[in-house]
PDB file of N, CA and C in Angstrom:
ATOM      1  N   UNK A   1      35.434  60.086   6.839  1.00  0.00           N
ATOM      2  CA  UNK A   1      36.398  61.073   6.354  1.00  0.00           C
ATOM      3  C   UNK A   1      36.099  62.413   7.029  1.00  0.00           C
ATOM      4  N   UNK A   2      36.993  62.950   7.452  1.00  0.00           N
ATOM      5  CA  UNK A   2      36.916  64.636   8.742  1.00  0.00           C
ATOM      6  C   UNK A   2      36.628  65.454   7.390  1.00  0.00           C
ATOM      7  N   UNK A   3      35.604  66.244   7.553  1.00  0.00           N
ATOM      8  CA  UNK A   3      35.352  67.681   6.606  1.00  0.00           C
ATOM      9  C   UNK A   3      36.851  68.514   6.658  1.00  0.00           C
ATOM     10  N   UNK A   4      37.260  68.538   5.311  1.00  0.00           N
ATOM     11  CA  UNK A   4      38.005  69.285   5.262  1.00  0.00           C
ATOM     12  C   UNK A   4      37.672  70.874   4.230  1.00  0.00           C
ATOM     13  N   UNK A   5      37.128  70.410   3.567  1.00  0.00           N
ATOM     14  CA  UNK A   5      36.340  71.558   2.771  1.00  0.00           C
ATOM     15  C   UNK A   5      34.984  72.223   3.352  1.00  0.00           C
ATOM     16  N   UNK A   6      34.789  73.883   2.928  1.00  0.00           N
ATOM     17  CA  UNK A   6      33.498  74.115   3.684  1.00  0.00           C
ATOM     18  C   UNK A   6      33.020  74.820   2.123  1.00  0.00           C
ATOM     19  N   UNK A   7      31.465  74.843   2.908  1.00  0.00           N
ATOM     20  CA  UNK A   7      30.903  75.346   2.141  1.00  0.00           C
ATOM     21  C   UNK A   7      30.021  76.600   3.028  1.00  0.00           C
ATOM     22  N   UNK A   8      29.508  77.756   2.684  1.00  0.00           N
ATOM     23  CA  UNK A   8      29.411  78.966   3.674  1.00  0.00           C
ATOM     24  C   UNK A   8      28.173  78.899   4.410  1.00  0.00           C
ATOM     25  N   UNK A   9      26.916  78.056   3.562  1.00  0.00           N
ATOM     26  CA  UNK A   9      25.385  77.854   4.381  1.00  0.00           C
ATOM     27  C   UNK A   9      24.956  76.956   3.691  1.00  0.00           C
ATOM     28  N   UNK A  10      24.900  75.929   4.862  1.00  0.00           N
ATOM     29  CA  UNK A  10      23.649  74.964   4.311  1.00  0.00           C
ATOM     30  C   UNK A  10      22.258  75.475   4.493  1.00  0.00           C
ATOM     31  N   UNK A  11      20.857  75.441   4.045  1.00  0.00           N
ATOM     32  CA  UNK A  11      19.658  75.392   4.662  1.00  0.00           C
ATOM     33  C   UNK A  11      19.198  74.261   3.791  1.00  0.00           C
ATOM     34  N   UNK A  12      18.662  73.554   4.838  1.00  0.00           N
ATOM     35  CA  UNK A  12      17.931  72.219   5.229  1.00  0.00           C
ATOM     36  C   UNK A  12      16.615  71.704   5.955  1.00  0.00           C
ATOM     37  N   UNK A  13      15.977  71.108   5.396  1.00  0.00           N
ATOM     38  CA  UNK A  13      15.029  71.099   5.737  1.00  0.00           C
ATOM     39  C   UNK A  13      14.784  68.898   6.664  1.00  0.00           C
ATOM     40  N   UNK A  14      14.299  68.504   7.559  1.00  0.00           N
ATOM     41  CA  UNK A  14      14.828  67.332   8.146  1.00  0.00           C
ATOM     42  C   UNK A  14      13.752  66.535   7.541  1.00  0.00           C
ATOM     43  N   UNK A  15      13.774  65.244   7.202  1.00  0.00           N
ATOM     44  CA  UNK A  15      12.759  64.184   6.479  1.00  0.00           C
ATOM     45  C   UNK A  15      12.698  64.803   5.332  1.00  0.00           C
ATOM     46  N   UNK A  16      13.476  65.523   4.302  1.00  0.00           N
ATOM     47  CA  UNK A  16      13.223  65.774   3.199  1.00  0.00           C
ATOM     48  C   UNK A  16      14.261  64.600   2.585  1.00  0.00           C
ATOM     49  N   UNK A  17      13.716  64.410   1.938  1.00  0.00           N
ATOM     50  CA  UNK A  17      14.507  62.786   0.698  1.00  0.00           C
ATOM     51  C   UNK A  17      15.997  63.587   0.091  1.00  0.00           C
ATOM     52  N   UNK A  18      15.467  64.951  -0.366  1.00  0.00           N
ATOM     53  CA  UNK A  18      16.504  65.806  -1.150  1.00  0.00           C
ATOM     54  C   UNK A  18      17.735  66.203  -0.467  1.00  0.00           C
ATOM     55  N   UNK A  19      17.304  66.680   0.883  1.00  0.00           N
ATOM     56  CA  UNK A  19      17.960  67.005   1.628  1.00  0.00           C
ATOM     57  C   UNK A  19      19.196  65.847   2.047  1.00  0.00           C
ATOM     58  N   UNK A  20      18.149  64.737   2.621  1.00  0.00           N
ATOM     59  CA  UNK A  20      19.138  63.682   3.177  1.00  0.00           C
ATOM     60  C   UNK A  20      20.262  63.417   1.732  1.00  0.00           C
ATOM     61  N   UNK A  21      19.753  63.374   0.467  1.00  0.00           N
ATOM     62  CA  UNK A  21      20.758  62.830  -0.063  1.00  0.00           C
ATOM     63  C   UNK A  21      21.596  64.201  -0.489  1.00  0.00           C
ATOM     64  N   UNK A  22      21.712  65.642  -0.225  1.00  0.00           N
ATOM     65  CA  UNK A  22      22.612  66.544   0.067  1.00  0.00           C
ATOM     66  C   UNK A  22      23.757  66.352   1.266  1.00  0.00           C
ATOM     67  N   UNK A  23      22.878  65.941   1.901  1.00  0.00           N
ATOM     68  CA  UNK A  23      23.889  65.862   3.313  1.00  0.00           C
ATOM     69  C   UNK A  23      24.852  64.541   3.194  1.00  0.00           C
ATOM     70  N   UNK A  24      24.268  63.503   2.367  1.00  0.00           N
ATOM     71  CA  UNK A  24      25.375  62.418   2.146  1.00  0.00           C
ATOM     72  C   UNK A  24      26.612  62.765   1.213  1.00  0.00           C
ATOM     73  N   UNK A  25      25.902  63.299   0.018  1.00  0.00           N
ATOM     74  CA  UNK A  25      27.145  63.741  -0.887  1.00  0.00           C
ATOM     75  C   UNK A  25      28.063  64.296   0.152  1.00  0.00           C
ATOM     76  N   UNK A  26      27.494  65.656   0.825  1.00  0.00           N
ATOM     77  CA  UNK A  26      28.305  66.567   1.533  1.00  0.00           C
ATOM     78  C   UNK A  26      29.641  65.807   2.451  1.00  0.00           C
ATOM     79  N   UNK A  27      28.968  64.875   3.346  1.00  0.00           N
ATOM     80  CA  UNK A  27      29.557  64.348   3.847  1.00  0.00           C
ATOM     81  C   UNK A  27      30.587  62.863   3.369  1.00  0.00           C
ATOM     82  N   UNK A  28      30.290  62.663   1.956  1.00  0.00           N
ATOM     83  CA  UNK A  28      30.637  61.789   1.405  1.00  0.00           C
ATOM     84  C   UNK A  28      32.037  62.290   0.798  1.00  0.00           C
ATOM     85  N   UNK A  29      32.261  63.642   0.360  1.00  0.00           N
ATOM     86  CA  UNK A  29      32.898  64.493   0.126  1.00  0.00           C
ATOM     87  C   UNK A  29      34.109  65.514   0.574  1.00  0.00           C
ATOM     88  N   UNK A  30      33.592  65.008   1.786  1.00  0.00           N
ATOM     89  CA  UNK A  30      34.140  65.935   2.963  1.00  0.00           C
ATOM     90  C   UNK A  30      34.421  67.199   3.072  1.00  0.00           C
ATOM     91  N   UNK A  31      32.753  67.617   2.913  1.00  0.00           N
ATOM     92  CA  UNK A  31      32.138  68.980   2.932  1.00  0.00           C
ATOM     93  C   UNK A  31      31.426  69.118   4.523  1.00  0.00           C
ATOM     94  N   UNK A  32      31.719  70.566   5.017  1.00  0.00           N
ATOM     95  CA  UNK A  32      30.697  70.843   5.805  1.00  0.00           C
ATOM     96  C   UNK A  32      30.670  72.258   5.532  1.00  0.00           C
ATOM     97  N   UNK A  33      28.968  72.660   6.307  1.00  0.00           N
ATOM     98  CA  UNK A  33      28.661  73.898   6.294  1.00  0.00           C
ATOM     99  C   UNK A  33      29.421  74.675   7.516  1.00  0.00           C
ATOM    100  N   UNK A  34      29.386  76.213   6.827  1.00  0.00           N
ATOM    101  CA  UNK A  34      29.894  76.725   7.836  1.00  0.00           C
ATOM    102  C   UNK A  34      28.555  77.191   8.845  1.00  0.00           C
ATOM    103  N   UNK A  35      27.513  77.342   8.181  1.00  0.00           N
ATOM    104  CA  UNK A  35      26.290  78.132   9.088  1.00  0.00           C
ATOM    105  C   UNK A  35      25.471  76.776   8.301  1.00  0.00           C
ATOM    106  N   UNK A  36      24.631  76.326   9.016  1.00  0.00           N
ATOM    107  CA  UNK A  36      23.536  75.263   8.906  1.00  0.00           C
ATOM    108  C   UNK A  36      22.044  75.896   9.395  1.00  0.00           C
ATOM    109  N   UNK A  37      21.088  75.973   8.354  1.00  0.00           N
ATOM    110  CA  UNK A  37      19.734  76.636   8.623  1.00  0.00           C
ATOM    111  C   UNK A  37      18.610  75.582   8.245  1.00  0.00           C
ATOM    112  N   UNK A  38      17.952  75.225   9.725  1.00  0.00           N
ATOM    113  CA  UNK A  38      16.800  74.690   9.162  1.00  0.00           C
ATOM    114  C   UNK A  38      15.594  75.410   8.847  1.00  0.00           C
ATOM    115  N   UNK A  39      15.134  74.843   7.472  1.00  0.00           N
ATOM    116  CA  UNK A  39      14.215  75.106   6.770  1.00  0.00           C
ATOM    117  C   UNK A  39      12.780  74.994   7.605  1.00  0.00           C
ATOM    118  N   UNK A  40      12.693  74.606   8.923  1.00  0.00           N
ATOM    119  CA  UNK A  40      10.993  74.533   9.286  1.00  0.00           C
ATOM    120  C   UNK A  40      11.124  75.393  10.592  1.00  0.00           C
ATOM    121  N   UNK A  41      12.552  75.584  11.184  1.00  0.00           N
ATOM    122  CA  UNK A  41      11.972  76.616  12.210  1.00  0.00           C
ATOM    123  C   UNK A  41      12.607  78.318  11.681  1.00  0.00           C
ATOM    124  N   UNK A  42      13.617  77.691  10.674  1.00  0.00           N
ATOM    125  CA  UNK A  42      14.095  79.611  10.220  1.00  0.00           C
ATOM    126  C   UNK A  42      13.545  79.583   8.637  1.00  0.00           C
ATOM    127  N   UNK A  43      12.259  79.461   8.371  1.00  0.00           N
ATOM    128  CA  UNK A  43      12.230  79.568   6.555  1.00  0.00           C
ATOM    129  C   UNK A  43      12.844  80.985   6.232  1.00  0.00           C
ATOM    130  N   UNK A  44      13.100  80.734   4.742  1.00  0.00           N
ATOM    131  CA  UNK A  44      14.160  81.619   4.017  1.00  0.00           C
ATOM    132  C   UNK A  44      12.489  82.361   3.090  1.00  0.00           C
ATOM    133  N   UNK A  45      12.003  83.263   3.313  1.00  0.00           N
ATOM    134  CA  UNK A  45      10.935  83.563   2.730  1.00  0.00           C
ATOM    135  C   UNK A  45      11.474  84.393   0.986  1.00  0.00           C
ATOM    136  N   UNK A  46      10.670  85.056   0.026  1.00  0.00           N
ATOM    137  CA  UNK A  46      10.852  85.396  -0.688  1.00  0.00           C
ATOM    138  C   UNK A  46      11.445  86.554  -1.012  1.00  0.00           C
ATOM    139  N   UNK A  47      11.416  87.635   0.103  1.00  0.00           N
ATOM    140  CA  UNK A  47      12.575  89.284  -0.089  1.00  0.00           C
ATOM    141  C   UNK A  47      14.083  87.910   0.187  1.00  0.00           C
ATOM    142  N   UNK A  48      13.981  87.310   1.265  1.00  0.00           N
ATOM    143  CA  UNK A  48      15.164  87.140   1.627  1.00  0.00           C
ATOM    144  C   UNK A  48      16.580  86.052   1.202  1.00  0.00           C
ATOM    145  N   UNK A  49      15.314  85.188  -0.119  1.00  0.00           N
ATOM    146  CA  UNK A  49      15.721  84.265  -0.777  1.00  0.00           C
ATOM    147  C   UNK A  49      16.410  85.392  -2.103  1.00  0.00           C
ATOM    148  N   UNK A  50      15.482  86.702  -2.618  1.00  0.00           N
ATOM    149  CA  UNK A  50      15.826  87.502  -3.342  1.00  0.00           C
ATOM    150  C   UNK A  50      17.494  88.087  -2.815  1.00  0.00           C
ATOM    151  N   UNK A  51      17.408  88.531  -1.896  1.00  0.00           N
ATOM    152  CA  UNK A  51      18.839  88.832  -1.031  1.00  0.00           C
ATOM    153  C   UNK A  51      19.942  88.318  -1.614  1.00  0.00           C
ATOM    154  N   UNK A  52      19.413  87.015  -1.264  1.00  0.00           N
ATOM    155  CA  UNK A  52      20.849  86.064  -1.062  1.00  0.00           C
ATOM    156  C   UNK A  52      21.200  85.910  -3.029  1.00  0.00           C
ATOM    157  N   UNK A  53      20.201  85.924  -3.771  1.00  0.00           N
ATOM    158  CA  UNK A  53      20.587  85.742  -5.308  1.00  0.00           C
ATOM    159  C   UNK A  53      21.669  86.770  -5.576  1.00  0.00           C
ATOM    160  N   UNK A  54      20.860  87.983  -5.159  1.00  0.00           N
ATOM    161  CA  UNK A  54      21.591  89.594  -5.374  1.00  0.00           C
ATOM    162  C   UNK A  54      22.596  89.514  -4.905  1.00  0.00           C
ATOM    163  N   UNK A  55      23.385  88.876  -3.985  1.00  0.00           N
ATOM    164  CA  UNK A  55      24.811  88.587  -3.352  1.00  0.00           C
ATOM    165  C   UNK A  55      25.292  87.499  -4.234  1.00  0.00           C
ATOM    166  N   UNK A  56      24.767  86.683  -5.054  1.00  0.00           N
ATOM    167  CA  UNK A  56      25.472  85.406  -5.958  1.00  0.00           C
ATOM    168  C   UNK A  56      25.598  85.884  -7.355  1.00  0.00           C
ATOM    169  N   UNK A  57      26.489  85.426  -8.304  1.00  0.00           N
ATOM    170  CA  UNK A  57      27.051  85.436  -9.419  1.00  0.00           C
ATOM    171  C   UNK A  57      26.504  83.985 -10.408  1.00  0.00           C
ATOM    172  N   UNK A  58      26.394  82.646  -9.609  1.00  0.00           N
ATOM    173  CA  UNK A  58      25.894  81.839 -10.161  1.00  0.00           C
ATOM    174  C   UNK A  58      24.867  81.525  -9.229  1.00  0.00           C
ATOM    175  N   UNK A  59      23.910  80.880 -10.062  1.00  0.00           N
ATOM    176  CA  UNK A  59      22.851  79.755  -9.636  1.00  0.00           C
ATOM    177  C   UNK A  59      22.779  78.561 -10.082  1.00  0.00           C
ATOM    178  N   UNK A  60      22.712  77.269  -9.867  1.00  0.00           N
ATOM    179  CA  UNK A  60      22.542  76.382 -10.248  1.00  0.00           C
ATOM    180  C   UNK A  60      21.374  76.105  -9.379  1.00  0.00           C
ATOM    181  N   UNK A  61      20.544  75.248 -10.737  1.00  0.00           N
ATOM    182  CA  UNK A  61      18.838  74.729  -9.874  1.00  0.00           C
ATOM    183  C   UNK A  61      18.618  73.529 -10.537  1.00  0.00           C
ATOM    184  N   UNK A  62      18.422  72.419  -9.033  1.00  0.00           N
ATOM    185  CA  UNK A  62      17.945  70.737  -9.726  1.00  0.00           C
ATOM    186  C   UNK A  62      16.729  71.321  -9.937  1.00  0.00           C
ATOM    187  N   UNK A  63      16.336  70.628 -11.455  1.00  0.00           N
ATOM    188  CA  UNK A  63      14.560  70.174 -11.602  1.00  0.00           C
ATOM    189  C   UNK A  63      14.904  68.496 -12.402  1.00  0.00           C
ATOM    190  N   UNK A  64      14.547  68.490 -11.277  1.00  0.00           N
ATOM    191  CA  UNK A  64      14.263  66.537 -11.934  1.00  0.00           C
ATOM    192  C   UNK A  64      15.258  66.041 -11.860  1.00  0.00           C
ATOM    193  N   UNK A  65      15.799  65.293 -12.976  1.00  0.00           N
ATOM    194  CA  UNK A  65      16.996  64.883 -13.238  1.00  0.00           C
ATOM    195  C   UNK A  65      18.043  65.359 -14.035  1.00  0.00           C
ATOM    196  N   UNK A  66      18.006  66.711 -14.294  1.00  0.00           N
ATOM    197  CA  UNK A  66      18.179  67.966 -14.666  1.00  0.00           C
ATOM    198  C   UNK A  66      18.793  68.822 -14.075  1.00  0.00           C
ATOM    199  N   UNK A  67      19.537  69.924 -14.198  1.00  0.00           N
ATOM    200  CA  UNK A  67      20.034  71.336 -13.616  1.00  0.00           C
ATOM    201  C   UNK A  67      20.057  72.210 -14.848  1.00  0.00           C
ATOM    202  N   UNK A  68      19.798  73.752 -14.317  1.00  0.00           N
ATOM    203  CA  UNK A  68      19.760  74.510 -15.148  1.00  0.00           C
ATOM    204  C   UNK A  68      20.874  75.625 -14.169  1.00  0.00           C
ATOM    205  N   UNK A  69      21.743  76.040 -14.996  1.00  0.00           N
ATOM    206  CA  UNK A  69      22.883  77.317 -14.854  1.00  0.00           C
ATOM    207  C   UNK A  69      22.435  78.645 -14.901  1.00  0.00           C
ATOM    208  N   UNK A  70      22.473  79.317 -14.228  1.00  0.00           N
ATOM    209  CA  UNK A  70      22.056  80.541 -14.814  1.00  0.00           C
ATOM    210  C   UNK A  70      23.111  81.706 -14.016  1.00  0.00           C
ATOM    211  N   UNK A  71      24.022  82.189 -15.019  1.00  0.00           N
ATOM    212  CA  UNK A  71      24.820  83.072 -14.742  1.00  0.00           C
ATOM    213  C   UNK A  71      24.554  84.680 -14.302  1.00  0.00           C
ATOM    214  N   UNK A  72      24.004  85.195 -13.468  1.00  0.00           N
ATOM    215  CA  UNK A  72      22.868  85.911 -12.712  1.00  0.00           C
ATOM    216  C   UNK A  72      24.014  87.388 -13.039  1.00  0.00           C
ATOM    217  N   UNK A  73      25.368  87.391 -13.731  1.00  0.00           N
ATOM    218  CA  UNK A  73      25.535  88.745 -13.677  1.00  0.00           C
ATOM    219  C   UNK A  73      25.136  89.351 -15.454  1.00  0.00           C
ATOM    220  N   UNK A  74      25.613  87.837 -16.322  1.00  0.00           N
ATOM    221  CA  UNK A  74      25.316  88.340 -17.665  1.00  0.00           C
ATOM    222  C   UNK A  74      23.695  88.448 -17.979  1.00  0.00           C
ATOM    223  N   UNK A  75      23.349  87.532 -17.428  1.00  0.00           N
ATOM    224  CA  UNK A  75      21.625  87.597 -17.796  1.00  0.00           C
ATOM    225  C   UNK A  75      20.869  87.088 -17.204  1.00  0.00           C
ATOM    226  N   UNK A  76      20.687  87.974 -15.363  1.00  0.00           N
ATOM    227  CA  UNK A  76      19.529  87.245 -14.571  1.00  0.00           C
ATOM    228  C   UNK A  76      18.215  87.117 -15.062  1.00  0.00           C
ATOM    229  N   UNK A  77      17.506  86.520 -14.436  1.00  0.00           N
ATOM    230  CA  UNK A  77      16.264  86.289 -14.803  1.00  0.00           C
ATOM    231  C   UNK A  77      15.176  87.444 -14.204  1.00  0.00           C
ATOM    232  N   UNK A  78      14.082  87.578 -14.568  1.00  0.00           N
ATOM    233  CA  UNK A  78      13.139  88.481 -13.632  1.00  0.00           C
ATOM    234  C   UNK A  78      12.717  88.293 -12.806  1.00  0.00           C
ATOM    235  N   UNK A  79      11.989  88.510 -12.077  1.00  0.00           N
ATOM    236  CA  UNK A  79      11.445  88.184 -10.891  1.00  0.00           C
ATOM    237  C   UNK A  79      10.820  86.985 -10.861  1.00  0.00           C
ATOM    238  N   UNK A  80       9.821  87.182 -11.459  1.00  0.00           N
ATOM    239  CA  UNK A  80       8.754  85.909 -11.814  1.00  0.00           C
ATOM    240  C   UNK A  80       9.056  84.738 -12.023  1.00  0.00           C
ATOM    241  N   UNK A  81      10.547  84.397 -12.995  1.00  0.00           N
ATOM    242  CA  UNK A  81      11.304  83.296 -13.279  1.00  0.00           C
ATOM    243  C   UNK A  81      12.018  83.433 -12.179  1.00  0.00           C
ATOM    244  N   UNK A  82      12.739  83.837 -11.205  1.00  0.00           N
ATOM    245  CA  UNK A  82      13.421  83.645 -10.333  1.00  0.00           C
ATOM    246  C   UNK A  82      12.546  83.010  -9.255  1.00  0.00           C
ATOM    247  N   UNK A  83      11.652  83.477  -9.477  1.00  0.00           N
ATOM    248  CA  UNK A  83      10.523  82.996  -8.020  1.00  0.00           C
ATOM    249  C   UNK A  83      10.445  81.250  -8.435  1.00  0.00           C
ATOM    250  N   UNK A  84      10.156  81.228  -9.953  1.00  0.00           N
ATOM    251  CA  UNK A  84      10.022  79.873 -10.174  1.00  0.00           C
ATOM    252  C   UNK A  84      11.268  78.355 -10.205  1.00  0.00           C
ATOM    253  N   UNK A  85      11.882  79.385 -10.147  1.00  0.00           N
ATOM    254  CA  UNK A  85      13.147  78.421  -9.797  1.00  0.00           C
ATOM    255  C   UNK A  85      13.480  77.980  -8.301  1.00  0.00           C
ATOM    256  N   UNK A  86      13.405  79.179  -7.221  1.00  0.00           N
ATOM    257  CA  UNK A  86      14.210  78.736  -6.093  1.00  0.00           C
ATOM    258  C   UNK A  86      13.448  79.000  -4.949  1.00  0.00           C
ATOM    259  N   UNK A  87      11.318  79.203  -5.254  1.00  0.00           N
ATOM    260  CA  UNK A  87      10.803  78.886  -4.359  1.00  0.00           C
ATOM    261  C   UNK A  87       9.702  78.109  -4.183  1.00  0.00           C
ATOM    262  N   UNK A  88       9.749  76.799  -3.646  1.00  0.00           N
ATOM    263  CA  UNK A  88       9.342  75.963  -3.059  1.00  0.00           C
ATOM    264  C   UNK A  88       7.192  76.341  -3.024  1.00  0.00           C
ATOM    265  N   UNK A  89       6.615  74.915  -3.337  1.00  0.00           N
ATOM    266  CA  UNK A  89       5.056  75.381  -3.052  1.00  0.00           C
ATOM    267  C   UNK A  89       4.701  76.408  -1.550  1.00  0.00           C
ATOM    268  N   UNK A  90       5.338  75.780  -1.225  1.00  0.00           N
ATOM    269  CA  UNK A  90       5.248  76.474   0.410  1.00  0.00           C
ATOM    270  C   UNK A  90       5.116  78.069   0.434  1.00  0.00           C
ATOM    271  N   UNK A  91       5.984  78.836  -0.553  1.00  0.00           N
ATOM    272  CA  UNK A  91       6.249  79.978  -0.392  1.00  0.00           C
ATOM    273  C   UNK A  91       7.430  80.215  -0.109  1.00  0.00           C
ATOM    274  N   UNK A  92       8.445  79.688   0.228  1.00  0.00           N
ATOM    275  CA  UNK A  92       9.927  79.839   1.009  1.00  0.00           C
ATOM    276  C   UNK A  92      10.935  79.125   0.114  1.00  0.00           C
ATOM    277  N   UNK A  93      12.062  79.376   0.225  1.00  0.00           N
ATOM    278  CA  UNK A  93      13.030  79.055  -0.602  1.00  0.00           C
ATOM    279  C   UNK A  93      13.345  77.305  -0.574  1.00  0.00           C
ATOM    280  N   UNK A  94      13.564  77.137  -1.564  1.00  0.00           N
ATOM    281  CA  UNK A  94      13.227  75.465  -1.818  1.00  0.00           C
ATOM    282  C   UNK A  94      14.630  74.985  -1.272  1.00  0.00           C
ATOM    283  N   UNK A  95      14.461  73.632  -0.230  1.00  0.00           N
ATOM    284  CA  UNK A  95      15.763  72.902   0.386  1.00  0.00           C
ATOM    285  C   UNK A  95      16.044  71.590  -0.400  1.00  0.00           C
ATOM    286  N   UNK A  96      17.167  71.310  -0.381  1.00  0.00           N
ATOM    287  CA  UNK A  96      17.975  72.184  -0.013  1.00  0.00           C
ATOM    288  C   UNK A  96      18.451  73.513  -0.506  1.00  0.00           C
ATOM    289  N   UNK A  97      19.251  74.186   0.055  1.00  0.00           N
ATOM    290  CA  UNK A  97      19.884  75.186  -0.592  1.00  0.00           C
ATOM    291  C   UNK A  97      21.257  75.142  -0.268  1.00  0.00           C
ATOM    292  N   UNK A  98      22.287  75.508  -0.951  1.00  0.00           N
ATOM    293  CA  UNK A  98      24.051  75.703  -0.133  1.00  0.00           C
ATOM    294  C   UNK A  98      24.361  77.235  -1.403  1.00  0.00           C
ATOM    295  N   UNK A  99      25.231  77.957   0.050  1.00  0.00           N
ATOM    296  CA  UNK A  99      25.775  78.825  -0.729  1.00  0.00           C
ATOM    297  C   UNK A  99      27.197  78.481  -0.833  1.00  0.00           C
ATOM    298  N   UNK A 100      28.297  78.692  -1.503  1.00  0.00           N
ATOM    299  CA  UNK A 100      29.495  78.646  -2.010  1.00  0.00           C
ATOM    300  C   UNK A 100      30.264  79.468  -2.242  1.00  0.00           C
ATOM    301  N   UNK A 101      30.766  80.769  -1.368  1.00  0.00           N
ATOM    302  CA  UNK A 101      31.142  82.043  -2.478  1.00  0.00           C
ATOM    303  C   UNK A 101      29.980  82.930  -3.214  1.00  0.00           C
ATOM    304  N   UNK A 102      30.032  82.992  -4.284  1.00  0.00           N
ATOM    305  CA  UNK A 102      28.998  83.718  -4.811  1.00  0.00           C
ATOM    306  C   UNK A 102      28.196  82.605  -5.854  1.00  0.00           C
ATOM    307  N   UNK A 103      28.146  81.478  -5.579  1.00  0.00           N
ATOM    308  CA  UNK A 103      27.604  80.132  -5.758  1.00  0.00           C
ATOM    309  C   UNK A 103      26.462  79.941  -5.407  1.00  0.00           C
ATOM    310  N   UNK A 104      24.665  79.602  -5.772  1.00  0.00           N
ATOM    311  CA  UNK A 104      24.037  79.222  -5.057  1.00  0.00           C
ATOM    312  C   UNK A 104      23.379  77.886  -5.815  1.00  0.00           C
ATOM    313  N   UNK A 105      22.827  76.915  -5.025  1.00  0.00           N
ATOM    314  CA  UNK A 105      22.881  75.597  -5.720  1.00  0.00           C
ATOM    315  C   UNK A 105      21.280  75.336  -4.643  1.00  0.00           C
ATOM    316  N   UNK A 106      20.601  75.317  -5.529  1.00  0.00           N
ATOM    317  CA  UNK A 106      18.799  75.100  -5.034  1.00  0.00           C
ATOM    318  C   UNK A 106      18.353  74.032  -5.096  1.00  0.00           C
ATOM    319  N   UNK A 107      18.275  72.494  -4.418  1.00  0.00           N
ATOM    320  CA  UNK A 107      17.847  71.514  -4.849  1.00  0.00           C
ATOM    321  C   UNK A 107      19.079  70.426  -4.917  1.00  0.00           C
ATOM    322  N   UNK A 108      18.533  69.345  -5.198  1.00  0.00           N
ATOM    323  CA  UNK A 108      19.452  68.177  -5.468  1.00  0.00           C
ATOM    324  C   UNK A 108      19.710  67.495  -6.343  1.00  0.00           C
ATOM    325  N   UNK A 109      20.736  67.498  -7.168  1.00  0.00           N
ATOM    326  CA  UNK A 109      21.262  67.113  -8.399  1.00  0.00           C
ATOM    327  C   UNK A 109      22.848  66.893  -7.959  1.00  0.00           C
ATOM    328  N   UNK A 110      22.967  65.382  -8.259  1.00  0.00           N
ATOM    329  CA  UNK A 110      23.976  64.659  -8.260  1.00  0.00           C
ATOM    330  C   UNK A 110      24.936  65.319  -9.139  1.00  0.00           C
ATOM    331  N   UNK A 111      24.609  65.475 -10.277  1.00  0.00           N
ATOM    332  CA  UNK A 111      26.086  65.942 -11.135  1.00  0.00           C
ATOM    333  C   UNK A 111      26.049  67.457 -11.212  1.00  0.00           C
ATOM    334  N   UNK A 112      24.772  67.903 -10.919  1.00  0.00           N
ATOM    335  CA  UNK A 112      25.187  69.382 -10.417  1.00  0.00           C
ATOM    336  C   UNK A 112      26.248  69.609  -8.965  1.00  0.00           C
ATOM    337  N   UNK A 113      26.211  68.975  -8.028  1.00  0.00           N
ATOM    338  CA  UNK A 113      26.985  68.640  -6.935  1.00  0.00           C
ATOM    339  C   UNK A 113      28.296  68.831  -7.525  1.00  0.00           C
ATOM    340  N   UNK A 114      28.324  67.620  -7.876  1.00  0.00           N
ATOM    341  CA  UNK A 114      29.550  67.226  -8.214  1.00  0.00           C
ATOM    342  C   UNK A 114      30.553  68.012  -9.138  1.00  0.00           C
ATOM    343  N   UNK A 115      29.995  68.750 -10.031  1.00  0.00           N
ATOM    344  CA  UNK A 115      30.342  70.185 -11.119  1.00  0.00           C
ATOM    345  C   UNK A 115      30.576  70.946 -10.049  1.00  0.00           C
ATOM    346  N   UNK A 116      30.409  71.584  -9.100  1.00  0.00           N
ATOM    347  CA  UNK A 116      30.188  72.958  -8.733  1.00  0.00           C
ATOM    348  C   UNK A 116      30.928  72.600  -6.964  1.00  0.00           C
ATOM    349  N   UNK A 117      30.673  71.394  -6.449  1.00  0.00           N
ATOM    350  CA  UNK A 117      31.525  71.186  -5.185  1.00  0.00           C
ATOM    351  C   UNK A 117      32.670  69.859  -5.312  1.00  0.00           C
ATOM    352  N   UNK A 118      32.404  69.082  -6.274  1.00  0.00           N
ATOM    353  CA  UNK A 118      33.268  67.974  -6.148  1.00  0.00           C
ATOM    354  C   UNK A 118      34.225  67.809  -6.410  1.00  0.00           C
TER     355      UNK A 118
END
């Protein structure tokens, strides 16, 4: 199926399990990114993962088999909880990531996907 829908940035990281099954939905969907960032030669570090929140209205974040919403204009989180949501052991913003508008979606969750792009 030809992408007919976009979405504004993927960042991706390659041999990640999470990732690959982002990129299937995506493409299962007929989603593509408009800007595609890999996660091991451009990491998204922590001012710049902060950035991109401060430009979004929502967040959505997989943990587990799980997503949590967090509507970032009525009641963002602080720093500390923000760090714990959307960055990765590494230090850098956890992949996948896609932005949407003022949409950001951290991780991989099937019915979070599907709520927010499907």
């Amino acid at each position: 199926m030809p992408a007919t829908k976009k979405v504004d940035w993927v960042y991706r990281r390659n041999g990640c399990v999470s990732c690959k099954r982002a990129d299937s939905f995506l493409a299962d969907h007929g989603i593509a990114g408009r800007a595609i960032r890999d996660a091991r030669k451009e990491p998204v570090g922590w001012d710049e993962a902060q950035a991109l929140v401060a430009e979004a209205s929502k967040l959505f974040v997989a943990k587990g088999k799980k997503y949590v919403q967090v509507d970032l204009k009525k009641s963002p989180p602080d720093a500390e909880e923000l760090r714990k949501l959307i960055i990765g052991p590494t230090g850098n913003l956890r992949a996948p990531t896609i932005r949407r508008g003022k949409t950001l979606l951290v991780g991989f969750n099937e019915e979070m996907y599907d709520q927010v792009l499907g």
